[in-house]
Protein backbone atom coordinates (compact mmCIF):
# COMPACT_ATOMS: atom_id res chain seq x y z
CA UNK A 1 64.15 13.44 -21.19
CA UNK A 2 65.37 10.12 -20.04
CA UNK A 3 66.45 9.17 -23.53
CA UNK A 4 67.83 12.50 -23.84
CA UNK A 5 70.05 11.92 -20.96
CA UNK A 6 70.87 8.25 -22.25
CA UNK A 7 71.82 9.38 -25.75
CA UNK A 8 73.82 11.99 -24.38
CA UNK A 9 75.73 9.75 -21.94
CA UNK A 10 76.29 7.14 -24.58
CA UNK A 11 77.08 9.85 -27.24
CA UNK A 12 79.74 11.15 -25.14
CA UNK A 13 81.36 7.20 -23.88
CA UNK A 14 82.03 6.68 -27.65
CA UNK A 15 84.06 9.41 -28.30
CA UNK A 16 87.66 10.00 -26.45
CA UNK A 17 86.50 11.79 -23.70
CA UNK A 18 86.52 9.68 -20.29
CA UNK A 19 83.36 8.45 -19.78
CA UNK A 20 80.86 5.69 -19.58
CA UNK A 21 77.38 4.87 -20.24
CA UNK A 22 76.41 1.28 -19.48
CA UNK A 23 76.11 2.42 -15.17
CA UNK A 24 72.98 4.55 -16.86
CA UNK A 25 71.56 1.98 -19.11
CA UNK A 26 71.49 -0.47 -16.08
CA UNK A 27 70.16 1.90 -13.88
CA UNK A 28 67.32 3.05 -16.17
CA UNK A 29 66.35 -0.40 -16.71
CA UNK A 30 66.48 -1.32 -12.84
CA UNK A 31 64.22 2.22 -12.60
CA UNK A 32 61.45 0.23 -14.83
CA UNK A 33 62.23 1.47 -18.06
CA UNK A 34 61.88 -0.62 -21.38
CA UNK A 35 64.96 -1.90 -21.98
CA UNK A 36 64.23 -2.36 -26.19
CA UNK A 37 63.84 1.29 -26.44
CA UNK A 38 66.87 2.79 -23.93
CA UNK A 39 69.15 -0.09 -25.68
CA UNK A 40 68.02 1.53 -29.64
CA UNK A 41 68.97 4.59 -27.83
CA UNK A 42 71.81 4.34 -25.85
CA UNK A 43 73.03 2.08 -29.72
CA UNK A 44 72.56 4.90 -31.88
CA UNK A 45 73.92 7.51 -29.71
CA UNK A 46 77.31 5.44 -29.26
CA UNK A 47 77.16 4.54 -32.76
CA UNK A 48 77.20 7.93 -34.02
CA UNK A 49 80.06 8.97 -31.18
CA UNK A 50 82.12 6.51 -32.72
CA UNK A 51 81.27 8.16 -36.40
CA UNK A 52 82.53 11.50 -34.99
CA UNK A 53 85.77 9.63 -34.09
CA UNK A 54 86.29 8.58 -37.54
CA UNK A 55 85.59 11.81 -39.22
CA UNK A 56 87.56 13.21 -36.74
CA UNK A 57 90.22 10.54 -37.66
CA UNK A 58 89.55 10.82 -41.23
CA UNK A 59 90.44 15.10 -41.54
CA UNK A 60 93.32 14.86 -39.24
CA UNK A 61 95.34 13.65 -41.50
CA UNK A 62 95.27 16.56 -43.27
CA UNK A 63 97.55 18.15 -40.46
CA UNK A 64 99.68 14.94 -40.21
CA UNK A 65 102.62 16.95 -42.28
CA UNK A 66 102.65 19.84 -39.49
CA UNK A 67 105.19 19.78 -37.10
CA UNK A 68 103.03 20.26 -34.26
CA UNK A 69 100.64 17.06 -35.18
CA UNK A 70 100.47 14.78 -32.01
CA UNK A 71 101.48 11.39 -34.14
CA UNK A 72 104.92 11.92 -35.74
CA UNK A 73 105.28 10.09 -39.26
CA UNK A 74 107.03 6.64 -38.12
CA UNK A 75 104.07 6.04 -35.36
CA UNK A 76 101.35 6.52 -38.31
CA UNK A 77 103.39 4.26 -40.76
CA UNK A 78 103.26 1.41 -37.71
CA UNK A 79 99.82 2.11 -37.34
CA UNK A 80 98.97 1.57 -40.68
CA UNK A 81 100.64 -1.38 -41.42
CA UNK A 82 99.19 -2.58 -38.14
CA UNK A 83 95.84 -1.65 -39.56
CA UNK A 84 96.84 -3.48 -42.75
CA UNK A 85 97.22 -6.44 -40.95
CA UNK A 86 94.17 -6.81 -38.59
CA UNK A 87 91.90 -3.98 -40.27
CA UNK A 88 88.58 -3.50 -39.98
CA UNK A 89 87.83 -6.64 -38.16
CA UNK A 90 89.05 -4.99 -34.69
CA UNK A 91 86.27 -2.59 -34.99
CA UNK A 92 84.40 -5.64 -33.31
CA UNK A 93 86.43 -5.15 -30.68
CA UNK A 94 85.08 -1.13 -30.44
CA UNK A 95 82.78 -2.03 -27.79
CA UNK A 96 85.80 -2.48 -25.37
CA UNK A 97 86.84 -0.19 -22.50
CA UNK A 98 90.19 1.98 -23.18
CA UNK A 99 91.00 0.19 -26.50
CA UNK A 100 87.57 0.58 -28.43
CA UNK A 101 87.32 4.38 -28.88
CA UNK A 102 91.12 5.24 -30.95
CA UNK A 103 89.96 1.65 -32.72
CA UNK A 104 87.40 3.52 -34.31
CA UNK A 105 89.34 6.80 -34.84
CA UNK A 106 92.68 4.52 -36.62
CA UNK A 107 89.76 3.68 -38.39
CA UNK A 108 89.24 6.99 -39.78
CA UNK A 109 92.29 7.68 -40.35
CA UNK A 110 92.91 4.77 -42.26
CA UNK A 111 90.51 5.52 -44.62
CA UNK A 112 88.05 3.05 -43.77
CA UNK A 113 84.85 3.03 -45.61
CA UNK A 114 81.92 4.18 -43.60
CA UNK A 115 79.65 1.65 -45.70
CA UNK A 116 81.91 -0.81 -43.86
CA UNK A 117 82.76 0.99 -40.66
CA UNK A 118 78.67 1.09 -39.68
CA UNK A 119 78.08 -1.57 -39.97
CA UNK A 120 80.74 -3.56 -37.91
CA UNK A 121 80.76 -0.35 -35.37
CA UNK A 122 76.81 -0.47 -34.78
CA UNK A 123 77.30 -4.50 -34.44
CA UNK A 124 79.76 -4.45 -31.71
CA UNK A 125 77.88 -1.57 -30.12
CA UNK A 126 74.37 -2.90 -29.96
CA UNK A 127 76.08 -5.93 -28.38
CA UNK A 128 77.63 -4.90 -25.87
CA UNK A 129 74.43 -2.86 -24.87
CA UNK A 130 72.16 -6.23 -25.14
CA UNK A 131 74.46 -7.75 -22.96
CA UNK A 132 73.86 -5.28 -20.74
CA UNK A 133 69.96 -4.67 -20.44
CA UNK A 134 70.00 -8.55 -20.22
CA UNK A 135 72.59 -8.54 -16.64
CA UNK A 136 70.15 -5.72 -15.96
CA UNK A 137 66.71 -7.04 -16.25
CA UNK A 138 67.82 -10.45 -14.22
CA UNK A 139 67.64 -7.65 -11.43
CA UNK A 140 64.03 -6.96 -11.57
């Protein structure tokens, strides 16, 4: 149930709803728990979050010619060209408070290929979550 919970929590911080998971990885790992198994956990759940942002990102476009589509046409053309320019090396940066989550949907939408977007995404994530346990465990 604790990885449950975990998975859940870091499920949820990937995606663009306010939230955050690292406060429960800590905590969890303060509580006794193995840190190698909670950080595989809390990994994959973000991971996959962040996949649900670019699918997400990757079929709204279909919509982008509606009127009632929440990026009008000039924004998207910026964003692309920004994407052009820095691309798929800022999903490194998807690990990052307030900027990492519409990273990873621009991603999407810019038609990034999930071969590549996994790979970079699950880097960055597993990271940051290392990082993490490690702070974590010097408190035992």
């Amino acid at each position: 149930m604790i990885y449950l919970g975990l998975f859940a929590a870091a499920f949820v911080a990937a995606t663009l709803l306010p939230a955050q998971s690292e406060g429960v990885l800590a905590g969890l790992i303060v509580a006794g728990h193995s840190p190698l198994g909670l950080v595989l956990v809390a990994s994959v759940g973000n991971v996959l979050g962040s996949w649900l942002n670019w699918w997400l990102g990757r079929e709204a476009l279909r919509f982008s010619d509606r009127r009632w589509f929440p990026v009008k046409p000039a924004a998207l053309a910026r964003a692309g060209a920004w994407y052009g320019r820095y691309g798929r090396w800022t999903l490194l940066l998807s690990w990052m408070p307030v900027i990492g989550d519409p990273l990873t949907l621009a991603a999407g939408m810019m038609r990034e290929p999930l071969r590549v977007f996994l790979p970079l995404v699950t880097l960055a994530k597993a990271a940051r979550y290392a990082v993490v346990a490690a702070a974590a465990a010097r408190y035992l």
